[in-house]
Protein backbone atom coordinates (compact mmCIF):
# COMPACT_ATOMS: atom_id res chain seq x y z
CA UNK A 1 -20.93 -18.88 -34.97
CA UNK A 2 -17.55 -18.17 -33.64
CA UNK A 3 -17.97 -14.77 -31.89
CA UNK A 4 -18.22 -15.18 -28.51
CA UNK A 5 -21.56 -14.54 -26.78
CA UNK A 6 -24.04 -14.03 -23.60
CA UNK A 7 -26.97 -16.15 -23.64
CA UNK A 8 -29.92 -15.49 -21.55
CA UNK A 9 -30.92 -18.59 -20.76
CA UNK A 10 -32.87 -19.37 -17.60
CA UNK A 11 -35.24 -22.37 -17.34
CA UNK A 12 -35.20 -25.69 -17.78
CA UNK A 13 -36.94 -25.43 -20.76
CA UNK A 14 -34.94 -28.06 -23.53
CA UNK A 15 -33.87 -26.14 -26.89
CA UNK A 16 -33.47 -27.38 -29.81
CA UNK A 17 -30.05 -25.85 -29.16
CA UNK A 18 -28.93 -28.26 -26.85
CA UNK A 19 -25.80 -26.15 -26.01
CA UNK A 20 -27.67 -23.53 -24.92
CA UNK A 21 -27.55 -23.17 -21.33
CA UNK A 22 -28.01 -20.80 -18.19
CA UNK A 23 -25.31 -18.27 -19.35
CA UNK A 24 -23.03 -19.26 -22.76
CA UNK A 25 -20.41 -16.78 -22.14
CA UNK A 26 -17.77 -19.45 -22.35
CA UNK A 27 -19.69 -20.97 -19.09
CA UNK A 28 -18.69 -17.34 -17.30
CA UNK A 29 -19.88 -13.63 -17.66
CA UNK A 30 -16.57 -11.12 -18.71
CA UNK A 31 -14.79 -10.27 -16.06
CA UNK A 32 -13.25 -6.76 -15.80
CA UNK A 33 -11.11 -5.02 -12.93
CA UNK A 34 -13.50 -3.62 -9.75
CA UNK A 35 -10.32 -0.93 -9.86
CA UNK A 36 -11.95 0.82 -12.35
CA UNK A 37 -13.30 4.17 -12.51
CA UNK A 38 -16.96 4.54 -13.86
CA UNK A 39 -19.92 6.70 -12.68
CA UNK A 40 -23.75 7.59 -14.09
CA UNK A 41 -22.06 10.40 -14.59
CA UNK A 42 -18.46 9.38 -15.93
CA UNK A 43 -19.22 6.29 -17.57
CA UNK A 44 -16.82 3.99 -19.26
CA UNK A 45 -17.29 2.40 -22.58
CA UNK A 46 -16.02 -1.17 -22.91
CA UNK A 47 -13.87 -2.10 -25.99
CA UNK A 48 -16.19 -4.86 -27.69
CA UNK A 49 -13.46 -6.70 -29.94
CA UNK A 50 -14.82 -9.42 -32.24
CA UNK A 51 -17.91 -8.92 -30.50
CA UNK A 52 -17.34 -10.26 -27.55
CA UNK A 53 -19.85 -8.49 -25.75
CA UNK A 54 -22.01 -8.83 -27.91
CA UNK A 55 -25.57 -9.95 -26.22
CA UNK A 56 -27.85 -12.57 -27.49
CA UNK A 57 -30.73 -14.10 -26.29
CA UNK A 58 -33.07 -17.31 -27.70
CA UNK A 59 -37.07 -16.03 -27.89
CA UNK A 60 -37.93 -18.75 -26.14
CA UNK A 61 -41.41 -18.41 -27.65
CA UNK A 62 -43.20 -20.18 -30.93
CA UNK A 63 -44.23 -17.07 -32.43
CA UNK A 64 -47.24 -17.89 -34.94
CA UNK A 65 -47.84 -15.83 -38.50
CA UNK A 66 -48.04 -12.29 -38.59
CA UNK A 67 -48.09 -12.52 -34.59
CA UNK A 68 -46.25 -9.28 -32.89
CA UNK A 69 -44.46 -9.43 -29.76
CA UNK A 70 -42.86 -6.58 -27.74
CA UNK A 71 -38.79 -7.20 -26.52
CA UNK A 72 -36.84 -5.41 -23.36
CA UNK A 73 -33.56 -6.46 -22.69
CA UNK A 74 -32.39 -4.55 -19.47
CA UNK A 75 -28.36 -4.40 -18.19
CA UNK A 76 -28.78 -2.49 -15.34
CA UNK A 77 -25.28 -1.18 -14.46
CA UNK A 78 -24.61 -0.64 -18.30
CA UNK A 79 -25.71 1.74 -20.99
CA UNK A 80 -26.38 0.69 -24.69
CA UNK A 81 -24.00 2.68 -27.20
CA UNK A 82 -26.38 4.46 -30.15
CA UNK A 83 -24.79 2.22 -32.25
CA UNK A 84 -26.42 -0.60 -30.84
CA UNK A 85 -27.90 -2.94 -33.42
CA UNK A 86 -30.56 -6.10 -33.12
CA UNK A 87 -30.95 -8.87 -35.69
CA UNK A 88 -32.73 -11.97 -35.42
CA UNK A 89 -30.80 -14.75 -36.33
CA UNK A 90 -33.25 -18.09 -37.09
CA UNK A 91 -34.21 -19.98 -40.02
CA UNK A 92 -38.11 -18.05 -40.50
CA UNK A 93 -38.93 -14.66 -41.30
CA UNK A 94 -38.99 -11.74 -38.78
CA UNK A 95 -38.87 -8.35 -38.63
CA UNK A 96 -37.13 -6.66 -35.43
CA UNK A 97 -39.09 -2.67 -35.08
CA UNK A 98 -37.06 0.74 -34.02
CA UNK A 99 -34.97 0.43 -31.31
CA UNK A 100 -35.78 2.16 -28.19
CA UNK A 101 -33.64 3.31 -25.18
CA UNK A 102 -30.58 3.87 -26.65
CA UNK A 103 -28.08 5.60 -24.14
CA UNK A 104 -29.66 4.05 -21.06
CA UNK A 105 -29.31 0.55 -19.56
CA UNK A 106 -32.81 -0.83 -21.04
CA UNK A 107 -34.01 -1.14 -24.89
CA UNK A 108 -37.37 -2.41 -26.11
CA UNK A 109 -38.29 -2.87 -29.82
CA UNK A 110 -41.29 -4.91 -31.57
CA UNK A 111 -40.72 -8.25 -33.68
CA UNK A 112 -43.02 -9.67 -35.90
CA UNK A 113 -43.36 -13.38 -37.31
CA UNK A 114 -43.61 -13.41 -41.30
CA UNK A 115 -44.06 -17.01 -40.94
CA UNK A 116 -44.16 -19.74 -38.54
CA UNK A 117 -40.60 -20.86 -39.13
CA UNK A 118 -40.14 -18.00 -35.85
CA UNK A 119 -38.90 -20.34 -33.21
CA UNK A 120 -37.99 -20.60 -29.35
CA UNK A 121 -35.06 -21.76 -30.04
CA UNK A 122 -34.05 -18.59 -32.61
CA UNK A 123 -32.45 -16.09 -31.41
CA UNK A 124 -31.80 -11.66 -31.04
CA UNK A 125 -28.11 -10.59 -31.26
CA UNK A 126 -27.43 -7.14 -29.94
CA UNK A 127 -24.33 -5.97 -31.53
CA UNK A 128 -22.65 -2.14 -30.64
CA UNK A 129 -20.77 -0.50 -27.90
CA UNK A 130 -21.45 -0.45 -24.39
CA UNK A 131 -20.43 1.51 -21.34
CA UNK A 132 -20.15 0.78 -17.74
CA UNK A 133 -21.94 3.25 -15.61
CA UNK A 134 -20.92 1.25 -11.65
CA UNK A 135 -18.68 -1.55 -11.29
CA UNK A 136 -21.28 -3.75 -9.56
CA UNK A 137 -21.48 -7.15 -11.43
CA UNK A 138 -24.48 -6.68 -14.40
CA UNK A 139 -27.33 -9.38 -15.04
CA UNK A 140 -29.79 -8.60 -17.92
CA UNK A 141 -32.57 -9.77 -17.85
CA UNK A 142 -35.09 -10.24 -21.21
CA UNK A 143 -38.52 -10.48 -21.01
CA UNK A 144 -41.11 -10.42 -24.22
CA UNK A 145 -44.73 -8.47 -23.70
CA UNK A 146 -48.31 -8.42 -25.23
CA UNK A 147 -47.96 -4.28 -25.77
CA UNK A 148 -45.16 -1.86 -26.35
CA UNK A 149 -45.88 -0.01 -23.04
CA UNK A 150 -45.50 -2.89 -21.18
CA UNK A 151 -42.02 -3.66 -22.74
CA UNK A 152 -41.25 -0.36 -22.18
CA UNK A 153 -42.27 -0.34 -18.26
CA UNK A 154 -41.00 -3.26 -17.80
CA UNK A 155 -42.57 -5.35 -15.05
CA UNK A 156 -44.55 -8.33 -14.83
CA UNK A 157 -47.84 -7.11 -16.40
CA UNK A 158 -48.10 -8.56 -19.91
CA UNK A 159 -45.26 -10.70 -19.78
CA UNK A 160 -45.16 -13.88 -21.07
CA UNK A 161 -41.48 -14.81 -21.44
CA UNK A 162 -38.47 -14.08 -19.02
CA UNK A 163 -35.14 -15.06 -18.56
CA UNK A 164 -32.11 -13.29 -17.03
CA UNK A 165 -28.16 -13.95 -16.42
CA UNK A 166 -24.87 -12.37 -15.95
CA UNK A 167 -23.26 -10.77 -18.26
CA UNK A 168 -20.20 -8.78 -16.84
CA UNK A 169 -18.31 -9.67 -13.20
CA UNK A 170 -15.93 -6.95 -11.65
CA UNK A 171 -13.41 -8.81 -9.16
CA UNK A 172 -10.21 -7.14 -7.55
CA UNK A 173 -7.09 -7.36 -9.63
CA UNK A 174 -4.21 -8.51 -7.11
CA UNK A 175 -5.01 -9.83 -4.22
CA UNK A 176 -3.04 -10.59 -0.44
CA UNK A 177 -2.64 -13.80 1.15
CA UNK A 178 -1.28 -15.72 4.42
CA UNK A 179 0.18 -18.83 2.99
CA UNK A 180 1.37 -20.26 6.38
CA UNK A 181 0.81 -18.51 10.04
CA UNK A 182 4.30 -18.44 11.72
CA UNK A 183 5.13 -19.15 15.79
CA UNK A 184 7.95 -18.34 17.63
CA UNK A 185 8.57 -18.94 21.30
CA UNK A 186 11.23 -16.60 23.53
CA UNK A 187 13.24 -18.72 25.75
CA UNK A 188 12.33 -17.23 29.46
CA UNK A 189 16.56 -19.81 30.02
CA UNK A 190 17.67 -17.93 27.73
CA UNK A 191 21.49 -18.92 27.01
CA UNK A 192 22.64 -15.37 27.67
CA UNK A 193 20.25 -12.84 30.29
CA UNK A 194 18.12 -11.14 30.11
CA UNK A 195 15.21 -13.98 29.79
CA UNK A 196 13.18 -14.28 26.63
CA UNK A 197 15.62 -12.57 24.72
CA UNK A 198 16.30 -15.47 22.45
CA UNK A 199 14.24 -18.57 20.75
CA UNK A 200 13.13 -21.62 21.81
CA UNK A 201 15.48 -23.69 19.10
CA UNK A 202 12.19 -25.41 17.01
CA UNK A 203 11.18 -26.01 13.58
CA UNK A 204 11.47 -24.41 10.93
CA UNK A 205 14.33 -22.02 11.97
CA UNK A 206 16.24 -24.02 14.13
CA UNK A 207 17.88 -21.12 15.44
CA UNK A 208 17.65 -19.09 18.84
CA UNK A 209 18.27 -15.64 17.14
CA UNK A 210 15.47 -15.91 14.41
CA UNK A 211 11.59 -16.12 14.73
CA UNK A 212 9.90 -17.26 11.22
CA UNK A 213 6.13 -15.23 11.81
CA UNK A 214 4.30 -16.53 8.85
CA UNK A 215 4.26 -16.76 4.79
CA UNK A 216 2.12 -14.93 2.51
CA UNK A 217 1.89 -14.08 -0.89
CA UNK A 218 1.47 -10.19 -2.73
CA UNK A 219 0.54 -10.14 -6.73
CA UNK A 220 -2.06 -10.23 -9.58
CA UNK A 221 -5.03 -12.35 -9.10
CA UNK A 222 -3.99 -14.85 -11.57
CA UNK A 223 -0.46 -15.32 -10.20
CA UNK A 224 -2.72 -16.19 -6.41
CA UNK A 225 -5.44 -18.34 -8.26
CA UNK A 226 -4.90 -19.22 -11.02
CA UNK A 227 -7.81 -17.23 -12.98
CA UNK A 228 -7.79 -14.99 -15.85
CA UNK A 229 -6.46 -11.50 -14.57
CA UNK A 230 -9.50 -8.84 -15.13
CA UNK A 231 -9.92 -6.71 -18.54
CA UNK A 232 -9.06 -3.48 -18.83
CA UNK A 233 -11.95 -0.94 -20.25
CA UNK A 234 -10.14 -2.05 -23.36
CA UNK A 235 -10.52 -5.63 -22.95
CA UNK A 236 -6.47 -6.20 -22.22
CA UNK A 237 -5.44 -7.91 -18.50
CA UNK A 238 -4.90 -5.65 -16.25
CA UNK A 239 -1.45 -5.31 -14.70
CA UNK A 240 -0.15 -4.02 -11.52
CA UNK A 241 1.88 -1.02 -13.32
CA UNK A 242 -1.37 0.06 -14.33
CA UNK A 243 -2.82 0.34 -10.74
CA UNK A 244 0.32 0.66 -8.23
CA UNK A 245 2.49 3.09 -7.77
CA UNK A 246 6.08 3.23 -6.65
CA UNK A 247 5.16 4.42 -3.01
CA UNK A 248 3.12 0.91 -2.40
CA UNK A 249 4.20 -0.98 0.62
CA UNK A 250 3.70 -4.04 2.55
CA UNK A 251 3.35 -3.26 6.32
CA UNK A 252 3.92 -5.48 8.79
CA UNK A 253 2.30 -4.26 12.33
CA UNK A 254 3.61 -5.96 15.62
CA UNK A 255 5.89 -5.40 18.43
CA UNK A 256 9.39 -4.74 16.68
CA UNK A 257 10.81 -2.91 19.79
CA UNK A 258 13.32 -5.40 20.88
CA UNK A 259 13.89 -6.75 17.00
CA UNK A 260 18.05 -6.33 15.98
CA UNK A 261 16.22 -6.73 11.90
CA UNK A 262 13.90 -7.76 9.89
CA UNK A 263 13.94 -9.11 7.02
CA UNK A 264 12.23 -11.26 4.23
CA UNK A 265 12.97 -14.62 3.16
CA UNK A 266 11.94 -17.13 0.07
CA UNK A 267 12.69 -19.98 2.79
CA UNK A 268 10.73 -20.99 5.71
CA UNK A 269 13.91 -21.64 7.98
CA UNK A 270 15.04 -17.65 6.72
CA UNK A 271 18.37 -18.98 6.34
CA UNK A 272 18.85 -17.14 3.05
CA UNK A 273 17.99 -13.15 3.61
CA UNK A 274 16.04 -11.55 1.44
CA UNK A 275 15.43 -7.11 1.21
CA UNK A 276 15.42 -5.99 4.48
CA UNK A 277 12.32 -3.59 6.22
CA UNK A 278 12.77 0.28 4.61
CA UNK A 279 12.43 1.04 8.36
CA UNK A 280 10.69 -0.47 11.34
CA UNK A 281 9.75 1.19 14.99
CA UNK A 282 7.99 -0.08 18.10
CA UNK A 283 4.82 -0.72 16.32
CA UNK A 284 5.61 -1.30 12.23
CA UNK A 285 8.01 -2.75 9.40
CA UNK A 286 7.89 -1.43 6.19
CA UNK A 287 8.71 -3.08 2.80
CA UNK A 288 8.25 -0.50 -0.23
CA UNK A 289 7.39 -3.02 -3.11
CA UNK A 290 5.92 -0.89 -5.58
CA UNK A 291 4.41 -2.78 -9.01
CA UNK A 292 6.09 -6.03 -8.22
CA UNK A 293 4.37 -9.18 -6.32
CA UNK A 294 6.02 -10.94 -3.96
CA UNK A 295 4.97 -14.08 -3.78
CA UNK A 296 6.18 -17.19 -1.56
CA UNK A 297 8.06 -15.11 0.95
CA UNK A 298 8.41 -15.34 5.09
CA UNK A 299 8.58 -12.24 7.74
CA UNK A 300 11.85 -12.85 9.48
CA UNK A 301 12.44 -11.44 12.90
CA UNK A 302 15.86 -11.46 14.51
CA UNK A 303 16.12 -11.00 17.79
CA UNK A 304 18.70 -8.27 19.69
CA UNK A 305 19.74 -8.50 23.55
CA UNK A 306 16.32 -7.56 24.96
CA UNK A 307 13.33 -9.05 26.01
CA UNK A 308 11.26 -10.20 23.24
CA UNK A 309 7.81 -9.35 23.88
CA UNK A 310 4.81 -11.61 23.40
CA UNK A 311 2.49 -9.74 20.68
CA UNK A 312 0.46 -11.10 17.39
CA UNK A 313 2.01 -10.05 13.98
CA UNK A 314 -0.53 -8.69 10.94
CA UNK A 315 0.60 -8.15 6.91
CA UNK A 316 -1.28 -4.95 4.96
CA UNK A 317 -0.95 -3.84 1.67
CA UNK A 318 -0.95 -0.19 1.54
CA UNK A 319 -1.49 0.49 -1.64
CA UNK A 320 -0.99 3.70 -4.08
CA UNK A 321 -2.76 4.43 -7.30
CA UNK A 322 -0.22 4.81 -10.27
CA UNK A 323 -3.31 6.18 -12.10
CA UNK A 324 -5.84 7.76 -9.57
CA UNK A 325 -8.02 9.32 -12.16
CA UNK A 326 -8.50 5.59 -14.14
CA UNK A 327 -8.39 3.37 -11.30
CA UNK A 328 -9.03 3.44 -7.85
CA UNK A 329 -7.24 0.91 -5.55
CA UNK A 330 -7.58 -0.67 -2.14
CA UNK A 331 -5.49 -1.63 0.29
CA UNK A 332 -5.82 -5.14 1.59
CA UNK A 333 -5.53 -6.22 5.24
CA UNK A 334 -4.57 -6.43 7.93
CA UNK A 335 -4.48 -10.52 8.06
CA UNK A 336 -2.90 -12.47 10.75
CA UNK A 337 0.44 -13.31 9.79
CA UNK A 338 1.85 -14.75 13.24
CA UNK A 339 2.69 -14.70 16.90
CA UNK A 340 5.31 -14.67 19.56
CA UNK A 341 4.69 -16.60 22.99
CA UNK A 342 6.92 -16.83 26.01
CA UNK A 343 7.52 -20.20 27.77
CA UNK A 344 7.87 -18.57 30.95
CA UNK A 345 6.01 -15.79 32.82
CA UNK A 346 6.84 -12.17 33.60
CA UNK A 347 5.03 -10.37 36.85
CA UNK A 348 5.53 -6.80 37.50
CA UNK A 349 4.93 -4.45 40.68
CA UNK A 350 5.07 -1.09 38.86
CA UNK A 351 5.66 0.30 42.27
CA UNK A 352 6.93 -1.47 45.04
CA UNK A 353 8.17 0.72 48.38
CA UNK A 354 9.95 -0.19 51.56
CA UNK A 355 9.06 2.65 53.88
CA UNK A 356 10.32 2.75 57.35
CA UNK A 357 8.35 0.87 60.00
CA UNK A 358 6.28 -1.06 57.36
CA UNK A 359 6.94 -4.41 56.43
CA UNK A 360 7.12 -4.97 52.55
CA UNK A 361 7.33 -8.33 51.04
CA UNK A 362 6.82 -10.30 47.76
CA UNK A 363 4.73 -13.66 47.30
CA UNK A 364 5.11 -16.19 44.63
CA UNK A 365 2.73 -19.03 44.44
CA UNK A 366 3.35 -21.89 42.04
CA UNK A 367 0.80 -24.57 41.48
CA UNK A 368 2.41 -26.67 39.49
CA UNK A 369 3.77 -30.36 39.91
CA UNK A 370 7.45 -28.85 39.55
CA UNK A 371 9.83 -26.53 41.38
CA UNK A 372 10.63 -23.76 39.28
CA UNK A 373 13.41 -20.55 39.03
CA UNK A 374 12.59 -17.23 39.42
CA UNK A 375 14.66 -14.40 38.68
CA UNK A 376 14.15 -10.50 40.03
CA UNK A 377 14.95 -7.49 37.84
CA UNK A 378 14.75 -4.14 39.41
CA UNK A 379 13.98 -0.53 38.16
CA UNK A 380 14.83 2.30 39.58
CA UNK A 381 13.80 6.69 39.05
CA UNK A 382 16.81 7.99 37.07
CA UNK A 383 19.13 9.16 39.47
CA UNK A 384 18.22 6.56 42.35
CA UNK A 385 20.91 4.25 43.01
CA UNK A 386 19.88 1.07 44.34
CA UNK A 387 21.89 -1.88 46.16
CA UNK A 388 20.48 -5.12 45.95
CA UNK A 389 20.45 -8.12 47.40
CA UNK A 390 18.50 -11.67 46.86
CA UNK A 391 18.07 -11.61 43.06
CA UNK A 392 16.61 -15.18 42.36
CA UNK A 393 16.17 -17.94 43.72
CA UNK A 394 13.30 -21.26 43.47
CA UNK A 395 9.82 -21.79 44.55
CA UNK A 396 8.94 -25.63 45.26
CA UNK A 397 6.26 -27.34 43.81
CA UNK A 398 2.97 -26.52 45.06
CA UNK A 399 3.95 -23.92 47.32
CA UNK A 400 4.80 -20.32 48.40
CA UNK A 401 7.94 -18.31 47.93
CA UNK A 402 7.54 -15.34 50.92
CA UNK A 403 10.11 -13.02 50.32
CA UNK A 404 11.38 -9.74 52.39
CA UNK A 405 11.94 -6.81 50.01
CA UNK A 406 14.23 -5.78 52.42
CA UNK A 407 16.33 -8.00 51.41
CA UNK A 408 15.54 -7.54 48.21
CA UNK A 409 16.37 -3.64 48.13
CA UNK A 410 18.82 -3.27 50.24
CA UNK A 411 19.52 0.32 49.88
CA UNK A 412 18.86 3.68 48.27
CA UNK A 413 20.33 6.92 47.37
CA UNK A 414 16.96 8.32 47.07
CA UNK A 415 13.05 7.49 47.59
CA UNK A 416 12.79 3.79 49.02
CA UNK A 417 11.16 2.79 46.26
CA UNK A 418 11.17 1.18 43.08
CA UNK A 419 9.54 -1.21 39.99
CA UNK A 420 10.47 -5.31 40.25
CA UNK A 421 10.30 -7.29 37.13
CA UNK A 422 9.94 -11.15 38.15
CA UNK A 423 10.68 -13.17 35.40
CA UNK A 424 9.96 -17.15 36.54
CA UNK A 425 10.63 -20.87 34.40
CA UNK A 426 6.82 -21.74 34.43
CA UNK A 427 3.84 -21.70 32.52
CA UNK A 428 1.96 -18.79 32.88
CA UNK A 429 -0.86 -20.54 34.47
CA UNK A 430 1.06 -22.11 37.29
CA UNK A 431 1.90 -18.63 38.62
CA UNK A 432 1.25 -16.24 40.53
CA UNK A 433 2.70 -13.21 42.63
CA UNK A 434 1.52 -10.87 45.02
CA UNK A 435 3.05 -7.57 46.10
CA UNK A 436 2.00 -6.92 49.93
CA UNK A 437 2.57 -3.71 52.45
CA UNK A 438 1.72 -4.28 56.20
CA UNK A 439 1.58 -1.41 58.86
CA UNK A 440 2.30 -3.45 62.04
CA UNK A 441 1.60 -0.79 64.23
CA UNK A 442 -2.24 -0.59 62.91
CA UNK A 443 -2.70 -3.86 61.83
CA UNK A 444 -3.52 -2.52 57.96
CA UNK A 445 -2.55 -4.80 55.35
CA UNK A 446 -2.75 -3.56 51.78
CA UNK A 447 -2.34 -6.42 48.99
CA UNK A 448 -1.62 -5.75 45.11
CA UNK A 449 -1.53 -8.74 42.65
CA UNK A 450 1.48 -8.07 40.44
CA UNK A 451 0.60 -7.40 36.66
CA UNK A 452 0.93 -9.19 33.79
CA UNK A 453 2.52 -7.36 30.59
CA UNK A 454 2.03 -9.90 28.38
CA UNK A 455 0.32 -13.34 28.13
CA UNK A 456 1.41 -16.84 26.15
C-alpha cells in the first residue's frame, strides 16, 4: 500500500507482517508546528493529503467464525471528522458495525468474523478528516472488548487486546542557539589610560579594540538540525514569514556602557563588519531581524576610551507574531553568549574624607609572589576642585603599601572629601585595600574595606 500510515503496534508480539513495528509512520509520528493555534473550543482541522493521516491499526487477535468483538481507537488531543470511515483490510471476511463518537477524540464500532480467515495480523484503516483540539503531542491508543459498553467506556474491564503509539508530534519551528561562548579580557596596562579600556591582544581577534563575545545561530528548525521543518494545518513546512513579523529582534543584554559599537560579524576574528546594533544603551543591543535567520554570526564589541567593565553577555529572541490569530510565537532566551574579565583589579572608597585633626590613610596589601603597580583615580562633587598629589606608585611582593591621603588630596575648593578609584596590575585575588580614619585625640579607629565593582 503506498499511502502513508500510523500503526499501532505495541508488543513484541511477531506478525506475520514482519514490517510492522512499534509506530510505522515512516519510523516517526507527523510532526506539525507547536506555533499553532488550536483550542476544544477553536479546533483546527489537519489537511489529510493522500491520506497521510490516515490511522491504521493490526487486530492483533485470531478472531474465530461468527465471533464479535467491540473496537475503540482513542486520539486524545484530536477529534475524528464525521467523515471518518473504517474498513478492514485482510484476506477473510468481516464486517466493521456503525461508527460511534464521531466529533470527539474516541470512536468505538463492532466487527464481526464471517470466517476464520480474520487474522492478527489484518488490519482497520480509519480514513477522514481530523482536527487538532491542543497542540500537546497525540498517542492513540486501540484496545478491542468483550461488550459494546466496555468499548465505549473504555478502560481495562473487558479488554483483551491493547496497543497504543504516537501519532502526531508538535515541536517549535525556529529555534536559537550559542554556537561558541566568546571571552574577552580588558587590559588593566592598557597602551593608552585609563586602565581596562582596551583588550588583552588574544585569539581570535587579535586586536586590542575588539572583544569577540560568542557565536550563535537564529532560523528554522531545519536550517539548526537538520530535521524536517513542522507542517502547517495544511500539511506545507512552516516558514518564518508565516510566524515573524517585521518588529522581531535579537537582543543582546550586557554592559554596553563603555562600548564605541557593536556590531555583527560572519567571522570569529570580526574583521569583516556585518549590520550594526539598531541602538544599544547601558544595559541592551538591538538587532531588528525580522523573517530572516541569521545563522553563523559573532557579537562584536568595540571598545571606546573608557573603562570596560567586567559583566556576562546573554542573546534573546524577541519575537513578534506576523499572524497572531493563526500562530502564537515565543521568544527564546536569554542564553549565555559570553563574558568580559579584567586582568587587573579595581578597589573603590565611595567616600574617602580628610578632615582636620584626623589622620586618613589608604592600605594596599598584595599577597602575591610579585611587586605590582597601582594607579589612583580620584572623584570629586561637581564643583569641588581638587589638587592632587601621589597618583601611583608600587606595592612589593608580599607586603603593605601605607599611604597618607594627605598626600594623596592635597587640596580642596570645597568639602575635604572625595571617591578614589584604585586600579592595580594584579590578580584580583592577590589584593586587597583598606580605607582607614583615625581620631588621635580619642584613640578611635574606624576601618572600611574598599569595594569591589566588578570581579574576573
Amino acid at each position: 500500500m503506498s499511502l502513508r500510515r500510523l500503526s499501532l503496534v505495541f508488543s513484541a508480539t511477531l506478525l506475520a507482517t514482519a514490517t510492522v513495528q512499534a509506530v510505522d509512520l515512516d519510523a516517526a509520528p507527523r510532526t506539525y508546528a507547536t506555533e499553532i493555534i488550536a483550542t476544544p473550543d477553536a479546533p483546527v482541522e489537519l489537511a489529510n493529503p493522500g491520506g497521510v493521516l490516515d490511522l491504521s491499526t493490526p487486530l492483533a487477535y485470531n478472531f474465530s467464525v461468527d465471533e464479535v468483538r467491540h473496537v475503540r481507537i482513542q486520539c486524545p488531543g484530536i477529534s475524528f471528522g464525521d467523515d471518518a470511515v473504517v474498513s478492514y483490510l485482510g484476506g477473510g471476511l468481516a464486517g466493521v458495525g456503525a461508527v460511534n463518537g464521531l466529533g470527539t477524540d474516541a470512536i468505538h464500532f463492532s466487527i464481526t468474523a464471517g470466517d476464520n480467515a480474520v487474522l492478527a495480523t489484518d488490519r482497520l484503516l480509519v480514513t477522514g478528516t481530523r482536527a487538532i483540539t491542543s497542540t500537546h503531542d497525540v498517542t492513540c491508543s486501540y484496545g478491542l472488548y468483550d461488550q459494546p459498553s466496555q468499548a465505549a467506556g473504555g478502560g481495562i474491564v473487558g479488554r483483551v487486546v491493547s496497543r497504543s503509539g504516537a501519532y502526531l508530534a508538535f515541536v517549535p519551528s525556529y529555534l536559537l542557539r550559542v554556537d561558541s561562548q566568546g571571552r574577552a579580557t580588558a587590559d588593566v596596562e592598557a597602551l593608552y589610560p585609563p586602565a581596562f579600556s582596551a583588550f588583552v591582544t588574544a585569539a581570535p581577534t587579535f586586536n586590542r579594540d575588539l572583544a569577540q563575545l560568542g557565536g550563535f545561530s537564529h532560523g528554522t528548525r531545519q536550517s539548526l538540525t537538520g530535521e524536517l521543518q513542522p507542517l502547517t494545518a495544511a500539511g506545507t513546512p512552516i516558514t518564518l514569514p508565516e510566524l515573524l513579523a517585521p518588529a522581531t529582534a535579537l537582543v543582546f543584554e550586557g554592559d554596553f556602557s563603555r562600548a564605541a559599537d557593536v556590531f555583527l560579524s560572519p567571522l570569529a576574528d570580526c574583521s569583516v563588519p556585518g549590520p550594526a546594533a539598531d541602538g544599544f544603551d547601558e544595559q541592551r543591543a538591538v538587532f531588528t531581524v525580522g523573517a530572516n535567520e541569521v545563522l553563523g554570526r559573532f557579537l562584536c564589541f568595540l571598545s571606546g576610551d573608557e573603562p570596560v567593565e567586567v559583566g556576562d553577555y546573554t542573546v534573546s529572541l524577541e519575537a513578534v507574531p506576523a499572524n497572531p490569530a493563526t500562530y502564537r510565537v515565543s521568544g527564546l532566551g536569554p542564553l549565555a553568549l559570553g563574558r568580559i574579565s579584567r586582568n587587573g583589579t579595581e578597589l573603590q572608597a565611595p567616600l574617602a574624607e580628610v578632615p582636620a585633626h584626623f589622620t586618613s590613610r589608604m592600605v594596599i596589601t598584595n599577597t602575591g609572589p610579585q611587586g605590582f603597580a597601582f594607579r589612583i583615580e580620584v572623584l570629586g562633587e561637581t564643583g569641588n576642585v581638587i589638587s592632587t598629589g601621589v597618583a601611583s606608585g608600587v606595592v612589593q611582593a608580599r607586603s603593605t603599601r601605607v599611604l597618607d591621603l594627605r598626600e594623596v588630596l592635597t587640596g580642596f575648593t570645597a568639602e575635604p572629601r572625595a571617591a578614589l578609584k584604585v586600579t592595580v596590575a594584579a590578580p584580583d585575588t592577590q589584593v586587597q585595600a583598606l580605607y582607614q580614619v583615625v581620631n588621635p585625640d580619642a584613640g578611635a579607629i574606624s576601618n572600611h574595606v574598599m569595594v569591589r565593582p566588578g570581579s574576573n
